[in-house]
C-alpha atoms as a PDB file:
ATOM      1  CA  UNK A   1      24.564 -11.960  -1.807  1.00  0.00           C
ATOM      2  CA  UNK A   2      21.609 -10.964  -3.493  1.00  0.00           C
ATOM      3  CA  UNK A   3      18.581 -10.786  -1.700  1.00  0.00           C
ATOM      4  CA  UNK A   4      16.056 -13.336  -3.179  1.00  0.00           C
ATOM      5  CA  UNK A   5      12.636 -11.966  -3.698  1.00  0.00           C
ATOM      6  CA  UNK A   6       8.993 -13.601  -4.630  1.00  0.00           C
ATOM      7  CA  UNK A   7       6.756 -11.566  -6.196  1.00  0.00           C
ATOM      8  CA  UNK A   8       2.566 -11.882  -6.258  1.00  0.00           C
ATOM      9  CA  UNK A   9       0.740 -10.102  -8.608  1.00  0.00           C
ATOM     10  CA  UNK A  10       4.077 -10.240 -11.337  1.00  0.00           C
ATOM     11  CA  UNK A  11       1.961  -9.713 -14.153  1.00  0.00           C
ATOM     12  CA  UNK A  12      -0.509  -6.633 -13.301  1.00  0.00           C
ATOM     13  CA  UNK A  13      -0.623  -3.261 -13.753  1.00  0.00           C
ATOM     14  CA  UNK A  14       2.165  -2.391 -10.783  1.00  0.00           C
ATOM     15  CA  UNK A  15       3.349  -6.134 -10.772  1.00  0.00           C
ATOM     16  CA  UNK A  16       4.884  -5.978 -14.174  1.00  0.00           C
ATOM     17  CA  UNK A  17       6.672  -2.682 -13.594  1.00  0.00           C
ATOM     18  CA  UNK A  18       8.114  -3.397 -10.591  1.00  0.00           C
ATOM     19  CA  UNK A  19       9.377  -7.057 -11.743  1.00  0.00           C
ATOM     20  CA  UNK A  20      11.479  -5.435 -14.407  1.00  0.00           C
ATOM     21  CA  UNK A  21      12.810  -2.636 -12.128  1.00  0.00           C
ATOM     22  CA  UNK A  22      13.933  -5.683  -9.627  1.00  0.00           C
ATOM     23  CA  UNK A  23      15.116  -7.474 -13.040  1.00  0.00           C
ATOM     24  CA  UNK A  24      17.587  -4.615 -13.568  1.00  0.00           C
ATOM     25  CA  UNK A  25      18.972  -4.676  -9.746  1.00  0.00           C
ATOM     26  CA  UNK A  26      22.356  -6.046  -9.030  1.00  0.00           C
ATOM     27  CA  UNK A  27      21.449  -6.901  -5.601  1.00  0.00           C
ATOM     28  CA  UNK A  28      18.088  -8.363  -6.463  1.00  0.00           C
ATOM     29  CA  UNK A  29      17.114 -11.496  -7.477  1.00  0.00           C
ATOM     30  CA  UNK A  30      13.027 -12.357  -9.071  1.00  0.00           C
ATOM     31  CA  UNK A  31      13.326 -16.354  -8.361  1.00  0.00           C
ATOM     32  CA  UNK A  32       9.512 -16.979  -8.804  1.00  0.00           C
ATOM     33  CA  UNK A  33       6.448 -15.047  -9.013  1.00  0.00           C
ATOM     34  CA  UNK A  34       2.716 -15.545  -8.847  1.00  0.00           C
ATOM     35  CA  UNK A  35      -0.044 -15.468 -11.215  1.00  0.00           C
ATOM     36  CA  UNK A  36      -2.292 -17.933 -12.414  1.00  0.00           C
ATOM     37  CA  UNK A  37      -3.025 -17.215 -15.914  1.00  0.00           C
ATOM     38  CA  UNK A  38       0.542 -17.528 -16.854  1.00  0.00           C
ATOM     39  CA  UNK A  39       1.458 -20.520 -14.346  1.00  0.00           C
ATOM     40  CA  UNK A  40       4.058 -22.872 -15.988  1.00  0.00           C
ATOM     41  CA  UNK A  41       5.756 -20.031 -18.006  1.00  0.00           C
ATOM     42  CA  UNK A  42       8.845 -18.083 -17.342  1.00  0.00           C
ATOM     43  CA  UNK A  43       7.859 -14.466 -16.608  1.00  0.00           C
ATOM     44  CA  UNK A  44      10.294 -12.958 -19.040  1.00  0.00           C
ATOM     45  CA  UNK A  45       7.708 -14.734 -22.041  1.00  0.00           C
ATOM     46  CA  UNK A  46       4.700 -12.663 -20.452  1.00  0.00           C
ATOM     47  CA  UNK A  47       5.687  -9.357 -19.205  1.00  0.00           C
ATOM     48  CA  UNK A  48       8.187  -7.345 -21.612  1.00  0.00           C
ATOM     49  CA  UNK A  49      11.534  -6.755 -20.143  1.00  0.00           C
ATOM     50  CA  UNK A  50      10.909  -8.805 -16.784  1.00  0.00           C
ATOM     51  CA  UNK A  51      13.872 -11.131 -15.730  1.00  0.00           C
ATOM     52  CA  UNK A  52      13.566 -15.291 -16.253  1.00  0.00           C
ATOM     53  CA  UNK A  53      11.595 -16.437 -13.452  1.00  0.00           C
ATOM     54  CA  UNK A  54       9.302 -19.054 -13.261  1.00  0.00           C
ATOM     55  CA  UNK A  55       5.673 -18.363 -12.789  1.00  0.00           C
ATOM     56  CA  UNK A  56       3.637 -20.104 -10.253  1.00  0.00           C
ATOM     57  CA  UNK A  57      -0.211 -20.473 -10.097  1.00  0.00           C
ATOM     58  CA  UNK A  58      -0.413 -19.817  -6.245  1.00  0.00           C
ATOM     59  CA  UNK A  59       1.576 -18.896  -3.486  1.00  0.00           C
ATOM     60  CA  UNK A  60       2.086 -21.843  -1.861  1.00  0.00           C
ATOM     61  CA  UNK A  61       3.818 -23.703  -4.967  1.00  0.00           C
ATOM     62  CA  UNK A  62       5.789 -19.925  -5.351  1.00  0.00           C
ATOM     63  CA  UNK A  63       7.680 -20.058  -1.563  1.00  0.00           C
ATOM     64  CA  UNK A  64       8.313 -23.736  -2.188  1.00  0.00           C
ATOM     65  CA  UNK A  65      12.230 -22.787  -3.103  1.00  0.00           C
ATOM     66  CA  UNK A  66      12.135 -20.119  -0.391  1.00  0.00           C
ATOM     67  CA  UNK A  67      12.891 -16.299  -0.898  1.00  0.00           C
ATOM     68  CA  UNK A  68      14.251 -13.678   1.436  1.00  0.00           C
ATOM     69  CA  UNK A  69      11.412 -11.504   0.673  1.00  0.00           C
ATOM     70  CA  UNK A  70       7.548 -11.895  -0.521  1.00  0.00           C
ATOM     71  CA  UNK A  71       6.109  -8.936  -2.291  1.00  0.00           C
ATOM     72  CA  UNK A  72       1.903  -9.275  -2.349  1.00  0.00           C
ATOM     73  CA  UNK A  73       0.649  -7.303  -5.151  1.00  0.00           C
ATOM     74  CA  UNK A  74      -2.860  -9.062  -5.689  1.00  0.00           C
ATOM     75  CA  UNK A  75      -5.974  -8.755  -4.562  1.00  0.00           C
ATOM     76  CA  UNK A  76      -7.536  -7.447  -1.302  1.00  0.00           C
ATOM     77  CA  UNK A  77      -9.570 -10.833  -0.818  1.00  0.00           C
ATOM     78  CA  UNK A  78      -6.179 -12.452  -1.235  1.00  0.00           C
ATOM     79  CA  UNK A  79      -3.356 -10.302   0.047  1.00  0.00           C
ATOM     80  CA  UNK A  80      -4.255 -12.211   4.111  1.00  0.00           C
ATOM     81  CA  UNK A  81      -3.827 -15.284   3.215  1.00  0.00           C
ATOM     82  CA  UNK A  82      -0.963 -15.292   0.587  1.00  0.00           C
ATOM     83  CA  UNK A  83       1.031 -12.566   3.242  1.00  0.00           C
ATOM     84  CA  UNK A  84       0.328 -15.394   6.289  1.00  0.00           C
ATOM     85  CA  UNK A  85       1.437 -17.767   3.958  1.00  0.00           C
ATOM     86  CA  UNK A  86       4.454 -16.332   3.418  1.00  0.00           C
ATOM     87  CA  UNK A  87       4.797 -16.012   6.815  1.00  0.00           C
ATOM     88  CA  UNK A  88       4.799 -19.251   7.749  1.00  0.00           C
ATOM     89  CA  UNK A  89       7.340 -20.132   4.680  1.00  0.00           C
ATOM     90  CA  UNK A  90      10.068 -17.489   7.139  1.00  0.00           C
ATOM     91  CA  UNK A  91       9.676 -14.735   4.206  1.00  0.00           C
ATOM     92  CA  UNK A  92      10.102 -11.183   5.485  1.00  0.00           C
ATOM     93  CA  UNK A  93       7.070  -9.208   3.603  1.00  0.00           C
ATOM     94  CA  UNK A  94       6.286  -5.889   1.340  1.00  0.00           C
ATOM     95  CA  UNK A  95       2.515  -5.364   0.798  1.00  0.00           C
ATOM     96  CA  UNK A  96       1.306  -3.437  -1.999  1.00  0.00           C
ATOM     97  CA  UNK A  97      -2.143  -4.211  -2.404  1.00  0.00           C
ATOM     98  CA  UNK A  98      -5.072  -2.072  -1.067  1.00  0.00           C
ATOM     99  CA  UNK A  99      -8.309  -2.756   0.865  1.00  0.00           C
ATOM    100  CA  UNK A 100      -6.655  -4.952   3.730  1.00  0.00           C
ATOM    101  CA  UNK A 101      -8.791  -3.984   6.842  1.00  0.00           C
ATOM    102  CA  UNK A 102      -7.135  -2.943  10.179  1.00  0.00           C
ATOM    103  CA  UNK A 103      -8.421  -6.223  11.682  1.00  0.00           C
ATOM    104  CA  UNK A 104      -6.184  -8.015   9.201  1.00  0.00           C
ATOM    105  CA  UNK A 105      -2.991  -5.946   9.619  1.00  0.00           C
ATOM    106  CA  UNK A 106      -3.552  -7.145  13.571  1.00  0.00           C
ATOM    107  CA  UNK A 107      -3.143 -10.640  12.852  1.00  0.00           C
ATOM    108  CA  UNK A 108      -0.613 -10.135  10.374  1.00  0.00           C
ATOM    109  CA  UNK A 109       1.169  -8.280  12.931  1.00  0.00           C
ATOM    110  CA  UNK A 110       0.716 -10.753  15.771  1.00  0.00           C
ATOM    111  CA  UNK A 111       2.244 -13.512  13.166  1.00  0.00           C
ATOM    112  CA  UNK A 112       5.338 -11.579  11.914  1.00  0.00           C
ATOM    113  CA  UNK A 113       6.290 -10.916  15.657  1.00  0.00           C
ATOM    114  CA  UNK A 114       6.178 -14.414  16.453  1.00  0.00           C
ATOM    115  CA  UNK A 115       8.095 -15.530  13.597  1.00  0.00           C
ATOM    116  CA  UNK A 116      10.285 -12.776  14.260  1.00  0.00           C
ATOM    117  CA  UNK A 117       9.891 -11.725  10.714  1.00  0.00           C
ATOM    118  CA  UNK A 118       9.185  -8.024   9.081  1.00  0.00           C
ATOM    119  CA  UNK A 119       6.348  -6.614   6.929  1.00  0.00           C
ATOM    120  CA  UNK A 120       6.052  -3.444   5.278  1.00  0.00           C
ATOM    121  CA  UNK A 121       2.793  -2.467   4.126  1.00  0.00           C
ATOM    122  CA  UNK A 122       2.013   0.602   1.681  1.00  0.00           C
ATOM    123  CA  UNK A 123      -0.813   1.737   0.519  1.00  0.00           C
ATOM    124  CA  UNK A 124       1.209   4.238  -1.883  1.00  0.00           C
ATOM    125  CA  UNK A 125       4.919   3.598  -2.770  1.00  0.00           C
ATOM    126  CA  UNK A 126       4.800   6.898  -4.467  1.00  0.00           C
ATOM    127  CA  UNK A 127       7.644   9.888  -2.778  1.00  0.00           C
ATOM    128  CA  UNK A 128       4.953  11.950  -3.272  1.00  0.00           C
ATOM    129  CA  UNK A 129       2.717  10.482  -1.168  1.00  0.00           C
ATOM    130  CA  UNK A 130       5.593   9.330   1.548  1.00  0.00           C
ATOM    131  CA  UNK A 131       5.470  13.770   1.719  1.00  0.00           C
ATOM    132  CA  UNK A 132       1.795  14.364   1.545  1.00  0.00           C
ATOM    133  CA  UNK A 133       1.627  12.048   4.731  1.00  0.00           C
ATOM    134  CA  UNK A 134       4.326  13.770   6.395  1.00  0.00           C
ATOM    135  CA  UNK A 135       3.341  17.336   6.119  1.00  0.00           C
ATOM    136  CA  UNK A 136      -0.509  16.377   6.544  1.00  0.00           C
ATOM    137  CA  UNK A 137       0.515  15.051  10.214  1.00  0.00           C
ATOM    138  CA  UNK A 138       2.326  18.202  10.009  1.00  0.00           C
ATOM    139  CA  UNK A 139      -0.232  20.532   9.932  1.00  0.00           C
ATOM    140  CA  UNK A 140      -2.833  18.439  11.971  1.00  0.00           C
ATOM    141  CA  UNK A 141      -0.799  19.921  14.956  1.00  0.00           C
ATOM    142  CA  UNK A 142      -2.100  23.222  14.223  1.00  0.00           C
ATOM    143  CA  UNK A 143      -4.914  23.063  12.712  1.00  0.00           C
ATOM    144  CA  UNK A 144      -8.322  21.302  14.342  1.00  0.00           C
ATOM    145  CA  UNK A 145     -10.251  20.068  11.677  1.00  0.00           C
ATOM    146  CA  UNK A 146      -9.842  18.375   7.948  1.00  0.00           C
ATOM    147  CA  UNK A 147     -11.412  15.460   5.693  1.00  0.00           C
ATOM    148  CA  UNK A 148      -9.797  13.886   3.044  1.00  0.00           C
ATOM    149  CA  UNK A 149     -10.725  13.188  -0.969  1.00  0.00           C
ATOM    150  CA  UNK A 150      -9.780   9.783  -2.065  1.00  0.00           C
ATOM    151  CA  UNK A 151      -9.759   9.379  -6.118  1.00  0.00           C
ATOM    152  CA  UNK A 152      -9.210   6.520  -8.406  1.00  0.00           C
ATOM    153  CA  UNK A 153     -10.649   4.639 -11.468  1.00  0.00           C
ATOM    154  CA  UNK A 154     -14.052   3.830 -11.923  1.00  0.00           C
ATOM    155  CA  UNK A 155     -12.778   0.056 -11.973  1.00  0.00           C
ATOM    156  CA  UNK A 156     -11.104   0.293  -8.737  1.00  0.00           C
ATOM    157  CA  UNK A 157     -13.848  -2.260  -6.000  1.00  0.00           C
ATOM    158  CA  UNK A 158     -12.383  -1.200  -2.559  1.00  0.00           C
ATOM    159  CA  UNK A 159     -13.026   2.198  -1.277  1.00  0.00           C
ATOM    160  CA  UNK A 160     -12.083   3.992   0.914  1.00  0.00           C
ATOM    161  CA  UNK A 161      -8.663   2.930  -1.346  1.00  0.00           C
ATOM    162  CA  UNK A 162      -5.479   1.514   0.912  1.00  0.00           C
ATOM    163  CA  UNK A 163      -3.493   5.442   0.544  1.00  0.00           C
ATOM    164  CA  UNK A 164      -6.549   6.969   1.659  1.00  0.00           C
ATOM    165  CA  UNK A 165      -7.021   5.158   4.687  1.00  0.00           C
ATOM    166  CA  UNK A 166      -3.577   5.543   6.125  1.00  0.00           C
ATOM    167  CA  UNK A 167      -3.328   9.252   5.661  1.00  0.00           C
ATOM    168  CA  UNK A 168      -6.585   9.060   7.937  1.00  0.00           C
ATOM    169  CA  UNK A 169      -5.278   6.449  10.211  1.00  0.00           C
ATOM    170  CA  UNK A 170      -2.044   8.839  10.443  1.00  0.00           C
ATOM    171  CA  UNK A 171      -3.660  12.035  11.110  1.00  0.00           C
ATOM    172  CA  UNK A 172      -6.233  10.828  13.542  1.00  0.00           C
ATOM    173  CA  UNK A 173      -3.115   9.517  15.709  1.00  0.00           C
ATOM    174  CA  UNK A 174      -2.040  13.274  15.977  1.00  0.00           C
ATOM    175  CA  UNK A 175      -5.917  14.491  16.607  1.00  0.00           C
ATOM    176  CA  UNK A 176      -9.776  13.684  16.163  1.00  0.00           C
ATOM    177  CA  UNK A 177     -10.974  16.567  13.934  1.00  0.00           C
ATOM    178  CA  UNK A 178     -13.233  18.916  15.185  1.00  0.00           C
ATOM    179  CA  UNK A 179     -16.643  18.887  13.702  1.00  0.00           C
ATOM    180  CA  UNK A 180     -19.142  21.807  14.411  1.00  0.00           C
ATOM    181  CA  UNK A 181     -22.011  19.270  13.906  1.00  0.00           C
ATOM    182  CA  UNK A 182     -21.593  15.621  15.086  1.00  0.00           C
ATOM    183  CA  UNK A 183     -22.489  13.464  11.827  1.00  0.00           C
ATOM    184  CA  UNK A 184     -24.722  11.502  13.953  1.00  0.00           C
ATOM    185  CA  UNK A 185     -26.847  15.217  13.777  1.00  0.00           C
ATOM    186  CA  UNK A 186     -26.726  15.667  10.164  1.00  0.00           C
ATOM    187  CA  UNK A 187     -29.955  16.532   8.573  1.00  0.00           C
ATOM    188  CA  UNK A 188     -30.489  14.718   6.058  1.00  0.00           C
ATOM    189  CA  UNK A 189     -27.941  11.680   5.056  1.00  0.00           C
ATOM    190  CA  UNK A 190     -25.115  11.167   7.174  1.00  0.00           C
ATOM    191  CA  UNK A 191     -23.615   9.040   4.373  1.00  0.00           C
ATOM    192  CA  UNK A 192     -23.273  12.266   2.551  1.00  0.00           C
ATOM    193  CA  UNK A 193     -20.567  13.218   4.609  1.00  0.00           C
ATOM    194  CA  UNK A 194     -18.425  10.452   3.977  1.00  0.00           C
ATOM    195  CA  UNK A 195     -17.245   7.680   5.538  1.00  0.00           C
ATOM    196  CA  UNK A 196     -15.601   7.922   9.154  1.00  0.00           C
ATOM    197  CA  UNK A 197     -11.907   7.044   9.455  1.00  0.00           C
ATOM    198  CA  UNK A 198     -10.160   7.655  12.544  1.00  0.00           C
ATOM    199  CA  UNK A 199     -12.266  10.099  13.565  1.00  0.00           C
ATOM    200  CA  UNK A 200     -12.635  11.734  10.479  1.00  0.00           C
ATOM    201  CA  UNK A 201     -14.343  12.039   6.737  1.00  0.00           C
ATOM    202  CA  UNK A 202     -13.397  10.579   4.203  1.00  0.00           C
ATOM    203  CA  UNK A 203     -14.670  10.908   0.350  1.00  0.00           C
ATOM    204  CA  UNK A 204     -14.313   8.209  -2.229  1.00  0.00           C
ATOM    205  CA  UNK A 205     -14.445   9.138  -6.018  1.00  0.00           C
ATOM    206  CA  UNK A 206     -14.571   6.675  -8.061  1.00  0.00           C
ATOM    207  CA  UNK A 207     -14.816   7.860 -11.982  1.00  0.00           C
ATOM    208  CA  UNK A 208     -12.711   7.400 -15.372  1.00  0.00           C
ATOM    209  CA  UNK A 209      -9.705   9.622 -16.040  1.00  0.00           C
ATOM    210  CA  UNK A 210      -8.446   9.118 -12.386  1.00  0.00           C
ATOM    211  CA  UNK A 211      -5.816   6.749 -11.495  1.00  0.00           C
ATOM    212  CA  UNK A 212      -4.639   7.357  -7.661  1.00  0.00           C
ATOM    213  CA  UNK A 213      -5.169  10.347  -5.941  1.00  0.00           C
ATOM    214  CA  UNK A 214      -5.549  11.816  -2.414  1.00  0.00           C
ATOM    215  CA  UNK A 215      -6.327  15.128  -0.988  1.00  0.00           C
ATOM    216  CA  UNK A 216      -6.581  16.518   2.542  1.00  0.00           C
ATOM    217  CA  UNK A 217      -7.970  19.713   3.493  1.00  0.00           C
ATOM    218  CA  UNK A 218      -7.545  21.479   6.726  1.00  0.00           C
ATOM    219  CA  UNK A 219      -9.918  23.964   7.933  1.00  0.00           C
ATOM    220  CA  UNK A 220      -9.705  26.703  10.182  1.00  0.00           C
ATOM    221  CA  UNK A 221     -11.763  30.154  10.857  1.00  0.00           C
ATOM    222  CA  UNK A 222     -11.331  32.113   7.207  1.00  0.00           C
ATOM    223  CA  UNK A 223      -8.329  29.928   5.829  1.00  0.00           C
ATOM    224  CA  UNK A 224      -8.115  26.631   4.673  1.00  0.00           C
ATOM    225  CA  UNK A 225      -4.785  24.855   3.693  1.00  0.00           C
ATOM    226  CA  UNK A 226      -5.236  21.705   0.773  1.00  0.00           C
ATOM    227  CA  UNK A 227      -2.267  18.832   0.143  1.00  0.00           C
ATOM    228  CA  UNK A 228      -3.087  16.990  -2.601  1.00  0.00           C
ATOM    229  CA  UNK A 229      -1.008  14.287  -4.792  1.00  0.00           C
ATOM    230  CA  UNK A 230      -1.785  12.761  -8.277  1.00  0.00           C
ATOM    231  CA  UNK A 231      -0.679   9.713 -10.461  1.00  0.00           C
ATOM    232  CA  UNK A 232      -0.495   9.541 -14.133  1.00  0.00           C
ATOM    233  CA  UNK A 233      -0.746   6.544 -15.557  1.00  0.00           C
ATOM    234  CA  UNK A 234       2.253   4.747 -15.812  1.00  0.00           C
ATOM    235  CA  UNK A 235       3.288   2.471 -12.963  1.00  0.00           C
ATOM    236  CA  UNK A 236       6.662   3.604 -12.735  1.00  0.00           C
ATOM    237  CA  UNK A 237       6.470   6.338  -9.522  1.00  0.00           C
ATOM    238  CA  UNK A 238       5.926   3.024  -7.381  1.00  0.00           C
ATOM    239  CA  UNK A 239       9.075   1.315  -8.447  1.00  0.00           C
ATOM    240  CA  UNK A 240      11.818   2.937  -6.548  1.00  0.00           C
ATOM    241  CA  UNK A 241      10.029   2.534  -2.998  1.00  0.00           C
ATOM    242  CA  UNK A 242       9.266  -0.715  -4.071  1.00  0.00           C
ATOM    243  CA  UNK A 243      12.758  -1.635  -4.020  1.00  0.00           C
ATOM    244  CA  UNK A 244      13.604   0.378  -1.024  1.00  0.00           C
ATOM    245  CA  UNK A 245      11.023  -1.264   0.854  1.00  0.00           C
ATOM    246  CA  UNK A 246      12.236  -4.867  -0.297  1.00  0.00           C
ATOM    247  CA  UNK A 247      16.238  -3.889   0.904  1.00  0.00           C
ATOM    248  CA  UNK A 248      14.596  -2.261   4.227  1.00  0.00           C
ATOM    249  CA  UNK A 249      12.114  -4.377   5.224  1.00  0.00           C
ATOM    250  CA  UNK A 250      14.206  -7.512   6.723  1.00  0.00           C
ATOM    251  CA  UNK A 251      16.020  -4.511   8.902  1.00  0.00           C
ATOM    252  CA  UNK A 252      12.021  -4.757  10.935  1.00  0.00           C
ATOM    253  CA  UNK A 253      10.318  -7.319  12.873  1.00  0.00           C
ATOM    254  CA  UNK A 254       6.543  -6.828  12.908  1.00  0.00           C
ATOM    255  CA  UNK A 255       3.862  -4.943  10.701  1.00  0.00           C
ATOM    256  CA  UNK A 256       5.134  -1.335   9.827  1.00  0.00           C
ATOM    257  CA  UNK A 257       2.695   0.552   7.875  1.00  0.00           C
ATOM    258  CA  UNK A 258       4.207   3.419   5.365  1.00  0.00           C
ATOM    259  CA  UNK A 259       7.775   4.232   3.628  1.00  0.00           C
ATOM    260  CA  UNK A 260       8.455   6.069   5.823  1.00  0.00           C
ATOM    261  CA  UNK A 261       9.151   3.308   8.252  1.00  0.00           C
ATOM    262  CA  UNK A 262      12.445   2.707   6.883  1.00  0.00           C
ATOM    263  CA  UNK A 263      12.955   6.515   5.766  1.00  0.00           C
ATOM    264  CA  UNK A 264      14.860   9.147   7.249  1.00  0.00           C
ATOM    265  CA  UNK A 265      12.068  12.180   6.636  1.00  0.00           C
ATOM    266  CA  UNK A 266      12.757  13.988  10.346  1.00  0.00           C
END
C-alpha cells in the first residue's frame, strides 16, 4: 500500500520539486497539499508536472482525510503549529523548513512521544550535507577548535539558517571549541565574532548569488582543515532525501534531527 503523504509548502521553491518527485513514486501517494494562494485548485493546474491533488488553504482543512505522513515545507513562524497539528491528526512528520528554535523541537518532541508518532527534521536534505556533518563530527575529535560560515540569499529572514545550526548543535555534542580569548573579552564588538551556537561561532552571510551553503573550519597550531558544501540553484539535490525521509520516518517515534537518522553512514 502506498504510503499517503500531505505536503505544506507544495507550491514553493523546494515544495514544488519535491511534489513532482513524490508524483513519480510508485509507493507514494500526494493526497492533499497546502498553500493558500492556490486553495481550491488541484496542484497538478499550479505546479508543472506535480500529481492531481487537491490544494488546501491551511493545514487543518489538509489532514482532514488523514495521511500517513505530513511534510512541513513553510515558514519558520508556521512550521510549530502546522507540525503539532499534524500531530494531533496521528501523522508521522518530515520537516523541511528552517529557523525552528531548539525550544520548539522540545515540545515537538515531547508531543510525538506521546502520540507515539515520528518526526524527522532536516535542515538540509542534501547527501552532501548528510557527509559534511559526518566528517565535521569527525574531525572535532581531533581537532580543538572551529567556527562555521553559514551562506544563503540575501532574501533568506532567519539566520543563523536551519543547516547551519545543526552542524553546530552536532559538533558541540562531540566538544566546546577552544577559544584563546573568551568572546566575552573581545575588544571591540563581540558581535563581530559571530553568533554562539553550542559553544561555538557561527557566521551568517546573507548576499545575492548564494543559495545554501555551509562551511566549517577547524583550527589547530600551523594547519587548518575547511569542509565546505554548496547548492546551485535548482531544488532538485533535496528530492531524494526527501523521499527517504518520508519511507523512514514512520520506522521512529520522537523528534530525530538529520538524515542521517535513518541512514546507515557508520
Amino acid at each position: 500500500m502506498a504510503i499517503r503523504v500531505c505536503l505544506a509548502g507544495a507550491t514553493g521553491w523546494a515544495g514544488s520539486e519535491l511534489a513532482r518527485g513524490i508524483g513519480a513514486q510508485s509507493d507514494l501517494q500526494l493526497i492533499s497539499a497546502v498553500a493558500r494562494a492556490s486553495a481550491g485548485k488541484s496542484l497538478s493546474a499550479v505546479v508543472e508536472g506535480a500529481p492531481d491533488a487537491p490544494v488546501h488553504g491551511s493545514v487543518a482543512e489538509a489532514l482532514r482525510g488523514g495521511c500517513d505522513v505530513f511534510v512541513e515545507y513553510t515558514r519558520a513562524d508556521a512550521a510549530r503549529a502546522n507540525v503539532l497539528e499534524a500531530l494531533a491528526n496521528d501523522a508521522h512528520v518530515v520537516i523541511g523548513s528552517s529557523g525552528l528554535t531548539d525550544a520548539d523541537f522540545a515540545e515537538i518532541d515531547a508531543v510525538a512521544r506521546e502520540r507515539r508518532r515520528g518526526v524527522l527534521a532536516c535542515g538540509n536534505f542534501a547527501l552532501t550535507v548528510v557527509l559534511l556533518q559526518k566528517f565535521a563530527q569527525l574531525a572535532a575529535k581531533y581537532i580543538p577548535s572551529w567556527e562555521i560560515l553559514d551562506y544563503a540569499y540575501d532574501a533568506k529572514p532567519d539566520a543563523p539558517s536551519g543547516t547551519a545550526r545543526e552542524l553546530a548543535d552536532r559538533l558541540g555534542r562531540v566538544r566546546a571549541p577552544e577559544l584563546a580569548v573568551p568572546i566575552a573579552d573581545t575588544i571591540g564588538s563581540p558581535a563581530a565574532r559571530g553568533l554562539s551556537t553550542a559553544g561555538g561561532q557561527v557566521h551568517s552571510v546573507r548576499l545575492p548569488g548564494f543559495v545554501i551553503g555551509a562551511e566549517v573550519i577547524f583550527g589547530m597550531p600551523d594547519q587548518t582543515l575547511t569542509l565546505r558544501h554548496n547548492a546551485g540553484s535548482s531544488a532538485r539535490p533535496y528530492v531524494d532525501g526527501a523521499l527517504l525521509a518520508i519511507r523512514k520516518v514512520a520506522g521512529l517515534v520522537g523528534l530525530h534531527r538529520g538524515l542521517d537518522a535513518v541512514l546507515d553512514l557508520t
